[in-house]
N, C-alpha and C. Protein backbone atom coordinates (compact mmCIF):
# COMPACT_ATOMS: atom_id res chain seq x y z
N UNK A 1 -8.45 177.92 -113.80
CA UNK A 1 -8.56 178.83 -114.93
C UNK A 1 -9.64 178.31 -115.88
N UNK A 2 -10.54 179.13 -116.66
CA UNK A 2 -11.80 179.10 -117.36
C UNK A 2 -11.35 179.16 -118.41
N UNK A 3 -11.89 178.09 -119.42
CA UNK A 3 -11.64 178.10 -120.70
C UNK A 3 -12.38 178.95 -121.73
N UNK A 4 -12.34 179.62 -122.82
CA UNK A 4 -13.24 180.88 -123.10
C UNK A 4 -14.42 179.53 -123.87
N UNK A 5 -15.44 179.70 -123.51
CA UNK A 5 -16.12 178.77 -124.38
C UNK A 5 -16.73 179.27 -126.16
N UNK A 6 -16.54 178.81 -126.54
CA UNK A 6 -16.89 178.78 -128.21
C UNK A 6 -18.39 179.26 -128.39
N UNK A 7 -18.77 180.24 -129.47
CA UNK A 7 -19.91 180.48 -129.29
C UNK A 7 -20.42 178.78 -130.59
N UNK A 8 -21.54 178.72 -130.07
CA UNK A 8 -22.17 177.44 -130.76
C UNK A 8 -22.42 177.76 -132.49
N UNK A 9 -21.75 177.17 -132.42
CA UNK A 9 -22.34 176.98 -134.47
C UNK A 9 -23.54 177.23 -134.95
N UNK A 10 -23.92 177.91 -135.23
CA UNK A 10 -25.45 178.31 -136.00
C UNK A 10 -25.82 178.01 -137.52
N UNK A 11 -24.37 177.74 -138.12
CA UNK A 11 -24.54 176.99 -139.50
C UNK A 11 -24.63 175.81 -139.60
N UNK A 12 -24.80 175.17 -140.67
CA UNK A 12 -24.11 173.85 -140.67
C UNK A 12 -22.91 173.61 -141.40
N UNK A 13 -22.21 172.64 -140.83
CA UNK A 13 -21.05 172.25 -140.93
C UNK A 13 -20.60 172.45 -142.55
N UNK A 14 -21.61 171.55 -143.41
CA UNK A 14 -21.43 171.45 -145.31
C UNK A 14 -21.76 172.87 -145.40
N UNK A 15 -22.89 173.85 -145.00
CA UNK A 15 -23.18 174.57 -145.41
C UNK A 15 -22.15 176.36 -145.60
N UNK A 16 -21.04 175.81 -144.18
CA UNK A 16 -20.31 176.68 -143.96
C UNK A 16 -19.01 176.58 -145.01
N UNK A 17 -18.63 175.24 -145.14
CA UNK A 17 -17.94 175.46 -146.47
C UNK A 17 -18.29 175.60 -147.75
N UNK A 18 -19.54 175.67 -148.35
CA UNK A 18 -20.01 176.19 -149.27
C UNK A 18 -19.94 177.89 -148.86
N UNK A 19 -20.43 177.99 -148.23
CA UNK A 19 -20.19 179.81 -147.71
C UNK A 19 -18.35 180.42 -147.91
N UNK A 20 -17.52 179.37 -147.41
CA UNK A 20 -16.17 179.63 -147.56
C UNK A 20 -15.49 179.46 -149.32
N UNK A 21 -16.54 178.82 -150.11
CA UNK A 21 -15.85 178.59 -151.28
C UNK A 21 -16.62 180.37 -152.10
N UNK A 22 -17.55 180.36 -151.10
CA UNK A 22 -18.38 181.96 -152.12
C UNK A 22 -17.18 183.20 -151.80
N UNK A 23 -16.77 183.07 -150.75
CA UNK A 23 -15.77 183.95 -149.89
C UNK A 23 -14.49 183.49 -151.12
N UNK A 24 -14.31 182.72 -151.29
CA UNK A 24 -12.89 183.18 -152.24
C UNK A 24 -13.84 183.16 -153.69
N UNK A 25 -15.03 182.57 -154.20
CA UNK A 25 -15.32 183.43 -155.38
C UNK A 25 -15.44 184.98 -155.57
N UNK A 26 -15.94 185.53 -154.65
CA UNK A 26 -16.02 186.86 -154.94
C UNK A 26 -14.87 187.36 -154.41
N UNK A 27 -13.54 186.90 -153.37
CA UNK A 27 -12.02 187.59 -153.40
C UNK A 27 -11.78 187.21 -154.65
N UNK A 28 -12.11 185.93 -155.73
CA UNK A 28 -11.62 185.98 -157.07
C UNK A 28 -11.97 187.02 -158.08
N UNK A 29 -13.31 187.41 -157.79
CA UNK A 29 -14.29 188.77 -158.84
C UNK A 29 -13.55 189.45 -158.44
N UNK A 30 -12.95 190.17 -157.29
CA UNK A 30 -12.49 191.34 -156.82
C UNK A 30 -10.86 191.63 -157.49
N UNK A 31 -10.20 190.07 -157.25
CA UNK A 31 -9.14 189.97 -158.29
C UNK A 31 -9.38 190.81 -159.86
N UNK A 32 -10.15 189.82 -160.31
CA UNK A 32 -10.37 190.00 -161.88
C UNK A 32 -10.79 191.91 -162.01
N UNK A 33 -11.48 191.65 -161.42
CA UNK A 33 -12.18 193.64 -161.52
C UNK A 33 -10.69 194.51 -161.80
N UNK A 34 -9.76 193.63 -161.00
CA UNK A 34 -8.36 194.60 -160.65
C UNK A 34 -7.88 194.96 -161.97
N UNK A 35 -7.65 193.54 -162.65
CA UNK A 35 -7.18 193.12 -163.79
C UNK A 35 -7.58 193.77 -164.68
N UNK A 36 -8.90 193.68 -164.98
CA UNK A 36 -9.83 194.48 -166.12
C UNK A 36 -9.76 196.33 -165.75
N UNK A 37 -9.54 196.57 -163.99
CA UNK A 37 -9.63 197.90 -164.23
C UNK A 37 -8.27 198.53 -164.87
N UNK A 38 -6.83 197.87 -164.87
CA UNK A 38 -5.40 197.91 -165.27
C UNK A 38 -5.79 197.93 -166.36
N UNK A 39 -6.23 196.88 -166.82
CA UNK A 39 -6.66 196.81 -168.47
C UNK A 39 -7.07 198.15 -168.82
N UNK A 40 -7.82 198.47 -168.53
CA UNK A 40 -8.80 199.56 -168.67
C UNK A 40 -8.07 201.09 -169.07
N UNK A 41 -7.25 201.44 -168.01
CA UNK A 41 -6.47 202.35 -167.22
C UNK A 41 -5.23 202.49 -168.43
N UNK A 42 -4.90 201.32 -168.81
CA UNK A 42 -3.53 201.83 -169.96
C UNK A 42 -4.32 201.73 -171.00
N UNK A 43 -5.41 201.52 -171.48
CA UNK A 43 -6.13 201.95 -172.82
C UNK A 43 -6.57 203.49 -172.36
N UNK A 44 -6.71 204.23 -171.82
CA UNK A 44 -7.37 205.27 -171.43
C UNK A 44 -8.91 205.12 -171.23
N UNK A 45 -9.38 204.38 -171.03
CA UNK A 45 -10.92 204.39 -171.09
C UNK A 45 -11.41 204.30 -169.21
N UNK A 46 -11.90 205.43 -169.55
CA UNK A 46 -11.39 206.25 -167.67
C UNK A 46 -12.63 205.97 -167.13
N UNK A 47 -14.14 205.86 -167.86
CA UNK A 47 -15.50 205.01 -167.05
C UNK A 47 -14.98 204.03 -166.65
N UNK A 48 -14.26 202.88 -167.64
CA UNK A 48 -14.47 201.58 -167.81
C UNK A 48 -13.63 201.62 -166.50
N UNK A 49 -12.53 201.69 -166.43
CA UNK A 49 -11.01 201.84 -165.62
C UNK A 49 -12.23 202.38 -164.31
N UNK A 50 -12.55 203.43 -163.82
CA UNK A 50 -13.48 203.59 -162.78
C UNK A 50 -14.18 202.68 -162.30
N UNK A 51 -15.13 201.96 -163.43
CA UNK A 51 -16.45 201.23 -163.07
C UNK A 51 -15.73 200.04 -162.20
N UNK A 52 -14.48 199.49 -162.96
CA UNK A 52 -14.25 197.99 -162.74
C UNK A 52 -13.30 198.43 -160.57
N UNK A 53 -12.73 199.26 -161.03
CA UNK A 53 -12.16 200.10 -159.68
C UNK A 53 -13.74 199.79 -158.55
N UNK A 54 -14.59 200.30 -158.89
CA UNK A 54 -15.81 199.99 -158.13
C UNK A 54 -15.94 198.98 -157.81
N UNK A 55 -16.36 198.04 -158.96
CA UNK A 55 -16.21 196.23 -158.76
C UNK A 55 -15.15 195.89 -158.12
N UNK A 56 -14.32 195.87 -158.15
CA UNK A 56 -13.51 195.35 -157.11
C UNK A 56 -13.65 195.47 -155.43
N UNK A 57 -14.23 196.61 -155.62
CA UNK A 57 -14.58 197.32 -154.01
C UNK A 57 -15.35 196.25 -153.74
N UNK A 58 -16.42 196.70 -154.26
CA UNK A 58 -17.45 195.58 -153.90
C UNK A 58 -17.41 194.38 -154.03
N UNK A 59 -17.28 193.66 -154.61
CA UNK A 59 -16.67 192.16 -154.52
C UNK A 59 -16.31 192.14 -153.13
N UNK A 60 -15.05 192.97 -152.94
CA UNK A 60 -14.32 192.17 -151.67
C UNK A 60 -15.51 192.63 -150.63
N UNK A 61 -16.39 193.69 -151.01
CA UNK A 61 -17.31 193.89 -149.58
C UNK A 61 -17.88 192.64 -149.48
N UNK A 62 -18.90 192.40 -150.47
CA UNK A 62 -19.44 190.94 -150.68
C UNK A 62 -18.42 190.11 -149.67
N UNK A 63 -17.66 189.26 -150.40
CA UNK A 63 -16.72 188.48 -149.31
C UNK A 63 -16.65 188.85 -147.89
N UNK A 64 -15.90 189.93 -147.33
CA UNK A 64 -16.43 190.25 -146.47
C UNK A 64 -16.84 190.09 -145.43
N UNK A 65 -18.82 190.71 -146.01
CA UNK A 65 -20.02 190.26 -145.17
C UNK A 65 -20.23 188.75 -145.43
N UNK A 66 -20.04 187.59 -145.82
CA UNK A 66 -20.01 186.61 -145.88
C UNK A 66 -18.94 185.67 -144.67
N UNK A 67 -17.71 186.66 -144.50
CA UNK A 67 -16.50 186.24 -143.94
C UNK A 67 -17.23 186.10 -142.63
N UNK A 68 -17.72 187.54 -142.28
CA UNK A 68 -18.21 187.87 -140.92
C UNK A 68 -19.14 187.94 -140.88
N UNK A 69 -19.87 186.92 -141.51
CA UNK A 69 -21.08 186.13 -141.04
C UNK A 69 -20.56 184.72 -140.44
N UNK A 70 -19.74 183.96 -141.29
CA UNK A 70 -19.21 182.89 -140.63
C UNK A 70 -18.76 182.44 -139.81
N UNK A 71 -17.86 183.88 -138.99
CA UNK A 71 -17.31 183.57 -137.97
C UNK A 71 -18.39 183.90 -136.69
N UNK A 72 -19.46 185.21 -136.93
CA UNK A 72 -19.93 185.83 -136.17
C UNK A 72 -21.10 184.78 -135.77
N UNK A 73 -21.30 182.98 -136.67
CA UNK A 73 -22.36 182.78 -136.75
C UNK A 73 -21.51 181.23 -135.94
N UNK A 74 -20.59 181.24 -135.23
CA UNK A 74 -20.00 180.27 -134.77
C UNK A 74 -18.81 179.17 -135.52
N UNK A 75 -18.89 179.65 -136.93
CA UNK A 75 -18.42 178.89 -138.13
C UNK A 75 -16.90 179.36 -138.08
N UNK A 76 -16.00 178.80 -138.73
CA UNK A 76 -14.88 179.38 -139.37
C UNK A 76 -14.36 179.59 -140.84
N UNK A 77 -14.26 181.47 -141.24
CA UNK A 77 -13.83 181.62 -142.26
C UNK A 77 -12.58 181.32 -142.54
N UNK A 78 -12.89 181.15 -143.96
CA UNK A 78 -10.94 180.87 -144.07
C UNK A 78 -10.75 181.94 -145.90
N UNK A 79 -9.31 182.72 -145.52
CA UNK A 79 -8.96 183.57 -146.17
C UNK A 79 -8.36 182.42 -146.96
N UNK A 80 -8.92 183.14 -148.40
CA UNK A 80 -8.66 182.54 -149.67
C UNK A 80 -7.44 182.96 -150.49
N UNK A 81 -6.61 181.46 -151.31
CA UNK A 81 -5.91 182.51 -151.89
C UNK A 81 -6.10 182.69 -153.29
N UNK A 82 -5.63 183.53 -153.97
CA UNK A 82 -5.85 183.76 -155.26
C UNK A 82 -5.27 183.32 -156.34
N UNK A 83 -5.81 182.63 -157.63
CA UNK A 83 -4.78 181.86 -158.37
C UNK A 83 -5.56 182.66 -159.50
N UNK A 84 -4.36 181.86 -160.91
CA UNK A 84 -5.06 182.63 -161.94
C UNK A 84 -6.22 183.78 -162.54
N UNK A 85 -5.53 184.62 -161.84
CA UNK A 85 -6.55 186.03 -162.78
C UNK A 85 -6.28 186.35 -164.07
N UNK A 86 -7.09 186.59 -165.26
CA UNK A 86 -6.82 186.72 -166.30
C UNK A 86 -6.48 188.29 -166.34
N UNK A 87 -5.59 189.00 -166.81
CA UNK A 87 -4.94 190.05 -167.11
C UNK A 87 -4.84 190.69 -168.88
N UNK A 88 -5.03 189.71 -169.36
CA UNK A 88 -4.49 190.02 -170.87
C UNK A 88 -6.38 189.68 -171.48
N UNK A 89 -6.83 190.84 -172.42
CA UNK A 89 -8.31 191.05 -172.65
C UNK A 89 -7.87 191.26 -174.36
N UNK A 90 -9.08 190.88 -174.99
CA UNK A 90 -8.93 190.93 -176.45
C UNK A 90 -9.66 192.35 -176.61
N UNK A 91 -10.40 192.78 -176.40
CA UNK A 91 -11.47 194.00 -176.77
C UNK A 91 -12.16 194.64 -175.17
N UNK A 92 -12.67 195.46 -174.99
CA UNK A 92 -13.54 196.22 -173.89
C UNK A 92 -14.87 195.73 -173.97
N UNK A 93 -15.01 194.82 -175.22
CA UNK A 93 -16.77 193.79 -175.28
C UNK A 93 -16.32 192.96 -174.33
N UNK A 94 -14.56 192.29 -174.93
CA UNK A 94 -14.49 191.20 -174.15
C UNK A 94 -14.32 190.96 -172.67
N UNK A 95 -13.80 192.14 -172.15
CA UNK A 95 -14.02 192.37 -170.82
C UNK A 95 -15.29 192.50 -170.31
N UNK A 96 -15.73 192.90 -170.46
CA UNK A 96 -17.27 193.51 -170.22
C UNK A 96 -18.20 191.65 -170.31
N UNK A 97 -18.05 191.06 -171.60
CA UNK A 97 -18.78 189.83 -171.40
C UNK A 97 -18.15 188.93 -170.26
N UNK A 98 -16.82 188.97 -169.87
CA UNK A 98 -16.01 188.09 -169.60
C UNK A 98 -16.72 188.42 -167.84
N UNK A 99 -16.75 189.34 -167.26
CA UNK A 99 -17.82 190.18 -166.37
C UNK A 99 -19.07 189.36 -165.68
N UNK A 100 -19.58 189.32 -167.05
CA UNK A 100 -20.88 188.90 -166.95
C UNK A 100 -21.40 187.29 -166.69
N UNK A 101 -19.87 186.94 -167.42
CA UNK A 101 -19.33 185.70 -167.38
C UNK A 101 -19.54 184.98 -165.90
N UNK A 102 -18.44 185.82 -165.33
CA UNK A 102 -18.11 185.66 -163.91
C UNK A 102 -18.89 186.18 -163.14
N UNK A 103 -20.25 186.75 -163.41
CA UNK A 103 -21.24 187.11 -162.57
C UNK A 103 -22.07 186.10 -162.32
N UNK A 104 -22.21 185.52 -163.86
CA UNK A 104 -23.12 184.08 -163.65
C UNK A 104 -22.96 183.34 -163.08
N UNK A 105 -21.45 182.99 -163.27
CA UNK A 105 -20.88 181.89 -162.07
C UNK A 105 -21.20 182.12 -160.66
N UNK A 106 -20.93 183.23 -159.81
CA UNK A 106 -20.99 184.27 -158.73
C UNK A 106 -22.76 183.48 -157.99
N UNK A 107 -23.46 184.00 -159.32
CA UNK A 107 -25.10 183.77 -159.12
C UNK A 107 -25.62 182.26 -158.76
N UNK A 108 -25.11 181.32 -159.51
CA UNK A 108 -24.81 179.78 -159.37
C UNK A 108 -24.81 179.63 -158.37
N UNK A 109 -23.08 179.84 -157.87
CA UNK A 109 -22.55 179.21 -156.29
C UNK A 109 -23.74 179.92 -155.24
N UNK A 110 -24.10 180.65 -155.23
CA UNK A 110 -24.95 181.74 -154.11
C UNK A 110 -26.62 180.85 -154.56
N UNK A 111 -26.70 180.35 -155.30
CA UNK A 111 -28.18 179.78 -155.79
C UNK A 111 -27.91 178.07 -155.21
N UNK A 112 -27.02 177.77 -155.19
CA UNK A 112 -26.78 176.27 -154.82
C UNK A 112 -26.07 176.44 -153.33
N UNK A 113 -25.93 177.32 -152.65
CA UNK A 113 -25.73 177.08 -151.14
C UNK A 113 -26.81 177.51 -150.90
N UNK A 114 -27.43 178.59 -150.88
CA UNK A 114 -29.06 178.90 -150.82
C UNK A 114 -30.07 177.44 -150.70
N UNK A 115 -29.89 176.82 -151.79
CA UNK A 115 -30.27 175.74 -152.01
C UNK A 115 -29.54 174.64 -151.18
N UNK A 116 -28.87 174.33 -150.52
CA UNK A 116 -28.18 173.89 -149.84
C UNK A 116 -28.76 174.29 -148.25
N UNK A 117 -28.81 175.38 -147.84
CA UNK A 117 -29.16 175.76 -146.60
C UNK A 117 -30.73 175.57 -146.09
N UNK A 118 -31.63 175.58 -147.33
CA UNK A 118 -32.65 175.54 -147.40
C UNK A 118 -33.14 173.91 -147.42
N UNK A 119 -32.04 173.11 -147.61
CA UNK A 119 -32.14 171.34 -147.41
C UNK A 119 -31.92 170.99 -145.91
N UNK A 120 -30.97 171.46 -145.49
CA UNK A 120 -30.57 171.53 -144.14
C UNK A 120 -31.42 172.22 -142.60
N UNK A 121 -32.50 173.31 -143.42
CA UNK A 121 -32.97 173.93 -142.45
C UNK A 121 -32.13 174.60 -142.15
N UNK A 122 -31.25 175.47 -142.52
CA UNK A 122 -29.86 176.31 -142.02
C UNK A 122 -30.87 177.58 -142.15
N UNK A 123 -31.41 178.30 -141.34
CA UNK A 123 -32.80 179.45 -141.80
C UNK A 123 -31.61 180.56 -141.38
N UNK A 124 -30.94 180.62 -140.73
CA UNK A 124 -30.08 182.03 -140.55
C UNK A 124 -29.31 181.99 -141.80
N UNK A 125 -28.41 181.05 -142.57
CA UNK A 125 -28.02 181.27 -143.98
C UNK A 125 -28.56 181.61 -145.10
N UNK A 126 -29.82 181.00 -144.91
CA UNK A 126 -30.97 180.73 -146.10
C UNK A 126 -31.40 182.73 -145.90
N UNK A 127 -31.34 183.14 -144.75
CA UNK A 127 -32.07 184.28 -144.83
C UNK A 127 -30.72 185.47 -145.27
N UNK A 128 -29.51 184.95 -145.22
CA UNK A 128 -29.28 185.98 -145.17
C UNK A 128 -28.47 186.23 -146.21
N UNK A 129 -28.61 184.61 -146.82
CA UNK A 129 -28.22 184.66 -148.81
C UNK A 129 -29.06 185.60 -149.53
N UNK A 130 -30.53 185.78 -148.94
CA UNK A 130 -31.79 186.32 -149.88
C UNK A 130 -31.00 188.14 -150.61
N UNK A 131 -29.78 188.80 -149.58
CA UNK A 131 -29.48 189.76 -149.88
C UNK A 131 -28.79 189.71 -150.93
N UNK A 132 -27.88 188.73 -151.19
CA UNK A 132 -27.17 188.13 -152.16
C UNK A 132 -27.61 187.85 -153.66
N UNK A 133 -28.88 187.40 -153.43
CA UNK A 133 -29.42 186.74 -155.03
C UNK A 133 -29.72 188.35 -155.13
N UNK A 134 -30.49 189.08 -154.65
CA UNK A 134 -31.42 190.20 -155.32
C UNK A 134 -30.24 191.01 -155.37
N UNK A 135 -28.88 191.02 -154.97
CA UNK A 135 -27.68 191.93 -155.51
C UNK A 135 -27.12 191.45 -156.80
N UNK A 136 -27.09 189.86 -156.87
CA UNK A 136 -26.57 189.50 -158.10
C UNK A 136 -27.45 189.72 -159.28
N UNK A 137 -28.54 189.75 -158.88
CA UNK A 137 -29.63 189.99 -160.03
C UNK A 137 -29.48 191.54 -160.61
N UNK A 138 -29.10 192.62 -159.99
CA UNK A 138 -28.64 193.70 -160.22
C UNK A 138 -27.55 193.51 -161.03
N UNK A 139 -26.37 192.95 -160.28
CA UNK A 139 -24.98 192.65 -161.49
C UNK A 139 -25.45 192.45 -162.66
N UNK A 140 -25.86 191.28 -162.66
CA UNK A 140 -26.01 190.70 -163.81
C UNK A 140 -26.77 191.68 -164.86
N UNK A 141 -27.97 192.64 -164.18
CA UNK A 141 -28.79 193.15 -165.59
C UNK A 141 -27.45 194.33 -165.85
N UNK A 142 -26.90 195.06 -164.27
CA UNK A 142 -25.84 196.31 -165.04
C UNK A 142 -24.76 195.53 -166.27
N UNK A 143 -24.28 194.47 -166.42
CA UNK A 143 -23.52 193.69 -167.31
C UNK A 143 -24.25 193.50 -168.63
N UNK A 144 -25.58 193.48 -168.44
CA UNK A 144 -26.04 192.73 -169.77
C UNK A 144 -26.40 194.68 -170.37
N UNK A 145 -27.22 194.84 -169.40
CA UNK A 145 -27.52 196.56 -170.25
C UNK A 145 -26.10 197.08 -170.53
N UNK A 146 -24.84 197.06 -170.27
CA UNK A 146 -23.94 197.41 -170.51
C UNK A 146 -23.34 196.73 -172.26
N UNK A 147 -23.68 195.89 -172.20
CA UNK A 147 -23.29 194.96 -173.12
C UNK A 147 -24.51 195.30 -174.44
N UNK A 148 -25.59 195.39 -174.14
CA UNK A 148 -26.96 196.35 -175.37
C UNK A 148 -26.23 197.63 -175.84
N UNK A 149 -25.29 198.52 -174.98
CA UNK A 149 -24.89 200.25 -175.64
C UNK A 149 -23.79 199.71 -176.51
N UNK A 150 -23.16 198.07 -176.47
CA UNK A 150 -22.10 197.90 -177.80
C UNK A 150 -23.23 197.75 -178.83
N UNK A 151 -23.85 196.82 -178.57
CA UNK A 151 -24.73 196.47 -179.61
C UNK A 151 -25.33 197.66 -180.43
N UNK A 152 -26.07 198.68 -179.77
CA UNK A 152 -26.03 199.41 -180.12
C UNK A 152 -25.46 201.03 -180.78
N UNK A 153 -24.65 200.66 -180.34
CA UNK A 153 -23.09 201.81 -180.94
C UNK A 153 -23.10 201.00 -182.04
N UNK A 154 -22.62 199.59 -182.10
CA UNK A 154 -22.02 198.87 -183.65
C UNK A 154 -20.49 198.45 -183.25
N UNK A 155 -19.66 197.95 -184.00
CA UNK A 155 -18.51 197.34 -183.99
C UNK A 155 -17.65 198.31 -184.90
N UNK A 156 -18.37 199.75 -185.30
CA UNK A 156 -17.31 200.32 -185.60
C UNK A 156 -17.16 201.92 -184.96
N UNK A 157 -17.87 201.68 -183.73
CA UNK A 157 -17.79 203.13 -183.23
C UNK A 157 -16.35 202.95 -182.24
N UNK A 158 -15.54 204.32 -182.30
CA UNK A 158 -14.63 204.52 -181.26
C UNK A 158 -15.01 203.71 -179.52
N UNK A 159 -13.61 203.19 -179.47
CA UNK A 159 -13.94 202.66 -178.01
C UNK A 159 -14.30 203.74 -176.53
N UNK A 160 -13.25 204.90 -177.43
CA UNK A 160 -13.39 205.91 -176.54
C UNK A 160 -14.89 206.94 -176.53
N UNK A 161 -15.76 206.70 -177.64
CA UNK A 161 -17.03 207.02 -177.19
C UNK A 161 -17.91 206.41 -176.78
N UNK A 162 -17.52 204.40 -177.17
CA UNK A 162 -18.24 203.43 -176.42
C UNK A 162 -18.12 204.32 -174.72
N UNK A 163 -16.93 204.24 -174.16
CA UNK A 163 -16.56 203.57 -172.64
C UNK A 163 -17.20 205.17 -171.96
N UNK A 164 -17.10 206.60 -173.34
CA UNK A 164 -17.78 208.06 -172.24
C UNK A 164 -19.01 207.80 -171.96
N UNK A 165 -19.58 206.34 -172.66
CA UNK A 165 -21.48 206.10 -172.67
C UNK A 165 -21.79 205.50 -171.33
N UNK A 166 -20.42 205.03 -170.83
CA UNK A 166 -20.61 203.50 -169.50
C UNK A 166 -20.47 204.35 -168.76
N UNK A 167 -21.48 203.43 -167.12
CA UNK A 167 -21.41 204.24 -166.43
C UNK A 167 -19.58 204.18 -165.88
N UNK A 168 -19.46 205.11 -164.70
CA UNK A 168 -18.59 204.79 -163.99
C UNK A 168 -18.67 203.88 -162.24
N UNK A 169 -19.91 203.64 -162.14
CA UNK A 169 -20.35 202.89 -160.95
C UNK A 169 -21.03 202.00 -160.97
């Protein structure tokens, strides 16, 4: 009887658990999105409650295509679990920065395995992070332009005409 043979590792070894710690950061974004869209949802603010409904989607797509790259690339993913999500928000700024917060972080880990793969010669990781930075670079500006329409509304306009200004996607 034939043993099924293993397809060969195409990552490297450090580089694949840096890939597995991005895989439960963004199942963690996808968490939080949940949180903030609940948040959202019993204030009535039905963009915000939408938008973050979106984020969550995506997050876990992110993860994901990361998951099944790892395995598809000889590596092994490993399903993450989830600890502390914050649930309880002071304001819809503070969600919204708190976002942006956790986008930066997001951008980091994906900039230092990048950087990581690119020490190693890992060229199938290195190439296929490049989709990654130029998506986070998107997050990050929809968070910050999101965060200019408070500024510009003021701190005493209705939340409910802040959140009809945001998108919903």
């Amino acid at each position: 009887m034939k043993t099924a043979i293993r397809k060969q590792m195409t990552i490297n070894p450090e580089v694949m658990d840096s890939l597995n710690n991005q895989i439960s950061m963004e199942m963690h974004a996808s968490a939080s999105y949940l949180a903030m869209a609940s948040w959202c949802d019993q204030r009535g603010l039905l963009n915000s409650k939408a938008f973050f409904y979106n984020q969550s989607e995506e997050e876990r797509g992110h993860a994901m295509k990361i998951f099944s790259f790892v395995n598809e690339n000889g590596g092994a993913a490993i399903s993450p679990s989830i600890e502390s999500v914050n649930n309880d928000f002071d304001s819809l700024r503070g969600v919204y920065e708190a976002s942006l917060e956790q986008e930066i972080k997001v951008t980091e880990s994906i900039f230092k395995t990048f950087k990581q793969a690119r020490s190693v010669d890992d060229f199938t990781t290195e190439i296929f992070l490049q989709w990654f930075i130029t998506e986070q670079s998107e997050e990050e500006d929809t968070f910050r332009s999101i965060l200019d329409i408070f500024d510009l509304m003021g701190d005493n306009t209705p939340l409910k005409m802040i959140d009809e200004r945001l998108p919903k996607e």
